[in-house]
Protein backbone atom coordinates (compact mmCIF):
# COMPACT_ATOMS: atom_id res chain seq x y z
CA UNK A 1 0.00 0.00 0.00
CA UNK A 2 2.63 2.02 -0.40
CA UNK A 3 1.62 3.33 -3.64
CA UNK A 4 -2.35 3.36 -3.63
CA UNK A 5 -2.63 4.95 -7.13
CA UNK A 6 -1.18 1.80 -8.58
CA UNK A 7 -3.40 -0.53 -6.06
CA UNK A 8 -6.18 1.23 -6.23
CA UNK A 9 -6.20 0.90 -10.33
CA UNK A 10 -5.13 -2.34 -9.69
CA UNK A 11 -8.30 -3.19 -7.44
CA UNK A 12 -10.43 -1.42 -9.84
CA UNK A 13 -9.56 -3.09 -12.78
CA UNK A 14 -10.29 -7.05 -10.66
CA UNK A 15 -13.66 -5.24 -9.73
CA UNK A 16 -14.86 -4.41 -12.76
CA UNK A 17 -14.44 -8.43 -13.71
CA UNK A 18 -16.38 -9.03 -10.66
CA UNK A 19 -13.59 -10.04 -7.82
CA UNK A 20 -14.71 -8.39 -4.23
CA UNK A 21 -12.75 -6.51 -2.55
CA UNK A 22 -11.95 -6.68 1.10
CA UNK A 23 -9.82 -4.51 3.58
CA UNK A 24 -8.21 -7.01 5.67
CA UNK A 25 -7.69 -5.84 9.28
CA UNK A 26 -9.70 -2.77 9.31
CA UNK A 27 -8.42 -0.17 12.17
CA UNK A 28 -4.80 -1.19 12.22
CA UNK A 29 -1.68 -1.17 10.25
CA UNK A 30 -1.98 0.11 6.45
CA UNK A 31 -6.11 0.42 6.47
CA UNK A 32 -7.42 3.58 6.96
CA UNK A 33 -10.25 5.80 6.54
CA UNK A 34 -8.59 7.18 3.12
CA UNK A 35 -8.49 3.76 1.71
CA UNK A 36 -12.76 3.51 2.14
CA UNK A 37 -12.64 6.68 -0.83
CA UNK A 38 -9.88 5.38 -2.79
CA UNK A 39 -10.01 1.53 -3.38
CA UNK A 40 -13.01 0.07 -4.68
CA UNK A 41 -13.76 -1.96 -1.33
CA UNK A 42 -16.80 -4.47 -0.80
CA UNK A 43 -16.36 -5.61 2.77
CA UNK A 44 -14.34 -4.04 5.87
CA UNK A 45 -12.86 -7.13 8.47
CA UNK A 46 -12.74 -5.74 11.63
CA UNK A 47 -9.41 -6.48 13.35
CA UNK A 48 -9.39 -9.49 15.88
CA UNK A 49 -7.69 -7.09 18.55
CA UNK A 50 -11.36 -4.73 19.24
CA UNK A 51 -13.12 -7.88 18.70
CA UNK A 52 -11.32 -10.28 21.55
CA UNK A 53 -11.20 -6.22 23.15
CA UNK A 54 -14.93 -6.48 23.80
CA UNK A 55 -14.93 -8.83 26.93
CA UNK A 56 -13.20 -6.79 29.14
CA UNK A 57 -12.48 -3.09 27.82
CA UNK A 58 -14.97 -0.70 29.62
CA UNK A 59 -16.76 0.27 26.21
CA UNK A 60 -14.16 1.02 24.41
CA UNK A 61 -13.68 -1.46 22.00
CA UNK A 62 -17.50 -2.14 21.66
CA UNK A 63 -18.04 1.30 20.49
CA UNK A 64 -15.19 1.01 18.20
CA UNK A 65 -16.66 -1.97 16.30
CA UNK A 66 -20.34 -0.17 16.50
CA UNK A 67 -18.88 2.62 14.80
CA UNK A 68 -17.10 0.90 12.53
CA UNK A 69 -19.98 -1.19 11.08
CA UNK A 70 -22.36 1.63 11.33
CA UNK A 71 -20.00 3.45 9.23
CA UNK A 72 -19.07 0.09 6.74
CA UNK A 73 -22.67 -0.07 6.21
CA UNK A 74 -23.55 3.52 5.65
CA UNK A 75 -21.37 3.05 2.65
CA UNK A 76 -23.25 0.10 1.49
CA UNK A 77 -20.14 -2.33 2.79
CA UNK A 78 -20.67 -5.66 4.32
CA UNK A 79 -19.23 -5.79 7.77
CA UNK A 80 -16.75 -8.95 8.96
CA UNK A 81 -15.95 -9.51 12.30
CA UNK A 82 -12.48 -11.11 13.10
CA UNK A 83 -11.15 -12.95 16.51
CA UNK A 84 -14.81 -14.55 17.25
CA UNK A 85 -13.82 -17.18 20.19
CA UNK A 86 -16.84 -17.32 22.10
CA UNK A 87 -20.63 -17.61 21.78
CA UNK A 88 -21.08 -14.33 23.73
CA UNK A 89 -19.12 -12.71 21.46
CA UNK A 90 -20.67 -14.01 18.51
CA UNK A 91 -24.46 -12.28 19.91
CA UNK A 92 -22.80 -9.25 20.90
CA UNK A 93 -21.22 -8.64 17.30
CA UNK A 94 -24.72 -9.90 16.35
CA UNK A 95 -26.21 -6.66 18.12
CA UNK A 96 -23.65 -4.59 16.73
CA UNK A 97 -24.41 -5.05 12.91
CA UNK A 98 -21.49 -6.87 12.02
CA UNK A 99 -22.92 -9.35 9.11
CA UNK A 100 -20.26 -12.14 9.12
CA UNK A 101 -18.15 -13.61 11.47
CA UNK A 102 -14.71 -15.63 11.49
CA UNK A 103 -12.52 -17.30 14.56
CA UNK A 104 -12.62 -20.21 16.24
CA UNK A 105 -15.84 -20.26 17.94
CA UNK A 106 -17.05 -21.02 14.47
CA UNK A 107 -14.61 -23.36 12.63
CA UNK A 108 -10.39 -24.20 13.93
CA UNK A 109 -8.16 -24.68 10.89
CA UNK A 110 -9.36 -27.70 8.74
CA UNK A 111 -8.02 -29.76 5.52
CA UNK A 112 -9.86 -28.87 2.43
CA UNK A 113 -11.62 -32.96 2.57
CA UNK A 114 -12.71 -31.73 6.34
CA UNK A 115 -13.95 -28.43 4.97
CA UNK A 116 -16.25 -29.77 2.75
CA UNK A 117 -18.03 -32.32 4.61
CA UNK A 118 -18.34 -29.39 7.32
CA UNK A 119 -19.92 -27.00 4.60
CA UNK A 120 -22.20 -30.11 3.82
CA UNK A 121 -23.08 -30.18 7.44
CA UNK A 122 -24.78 -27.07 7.97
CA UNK A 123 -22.38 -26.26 11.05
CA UNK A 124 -21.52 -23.12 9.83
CA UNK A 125 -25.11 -22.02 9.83
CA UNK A 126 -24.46 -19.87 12.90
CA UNK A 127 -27.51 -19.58 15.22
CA UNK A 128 -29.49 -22.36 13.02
CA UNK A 129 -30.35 -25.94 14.02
C-alpha cells in the first residue's frame, strides 16, 4: 500500500471483472479511513484485537466496532468480524451489525476434505439448528 494509485487501479480493474474486494484488518496497520474513498472496497474485516477487546475493555472497544460497522454499512459495505472465540461474542457482534463472522468459535483450521463435509453439514449455519 505504499503506492495506492497503482493498487487502487489495480483493485479497480479485478472489480470491474467481478472479484470483491476486502480490507483485511480494518483499524490497524496500512487500512485507513482514506483507503474507504480510494479503493473500490466491498467488505471491511474488523481487526481481531477490538473484537477479543470487547470482553473486558470498559466500552471502548464495543463502540469502536459499533462505529465501525455503522460506518461500513452507511457506505453500502458488508461488515466482517475477526477474533470470534466465544458464543457471547458471537451475539454481541450480532447486536452490533457486524454481518459475518470468522474465529474459532465457528470453525479451527481444517483440511480442504474436512472443509467440505463441514460445509455439507450445515455447522456453519451460525444460530441455526
Amino acid at each position: 500500500m505504499t503506492d495506492t494509485s497503482r493498487a487502487a487501479d489495480v483493485l479497480s480493474r479485478l472489480a470491474a471483472t467481478g472479484v470483491s474486494v476486502s480490507i483485511d484488518d480494518f483499524g490497524t496497520g496500512y487500512s485507513s479511513l482514506g483507503l474507504l474513498r480510494r479503493l473500490p472496497v466491498h467488505e471491511l474485516k474488523i481487526d481481531k484485537s477490538f473484537v477479543m477487546g470487547m470482553a473486558g475493555d470498559g466500552g471502548e472497544d464495543t463502540a469502536i466496532v459499533r462505529s465501525t460497522a455503522d460506518l461500513a454499512h452507511n457506505l453500502g459495505l458488508t461488515v466482517v468480524a475477526e477474533g470470534v472465540e466465544d458464543q457471547w461474542t458471537l451475539d454481541l457482534l450480532s447486536t452490533l451489525g457486524c454481518d459475518e463472522a470468522q474465529g474459532f468459535h465457528i470453525a479451527r483450521p481444517m483440511s480442504s476434505a474436512d472443509f467440505m463435509g463441514w460445509l455439507g453439514s450445515g455447522a456453519w449455519k451460525v444460530g441455526e439448528s
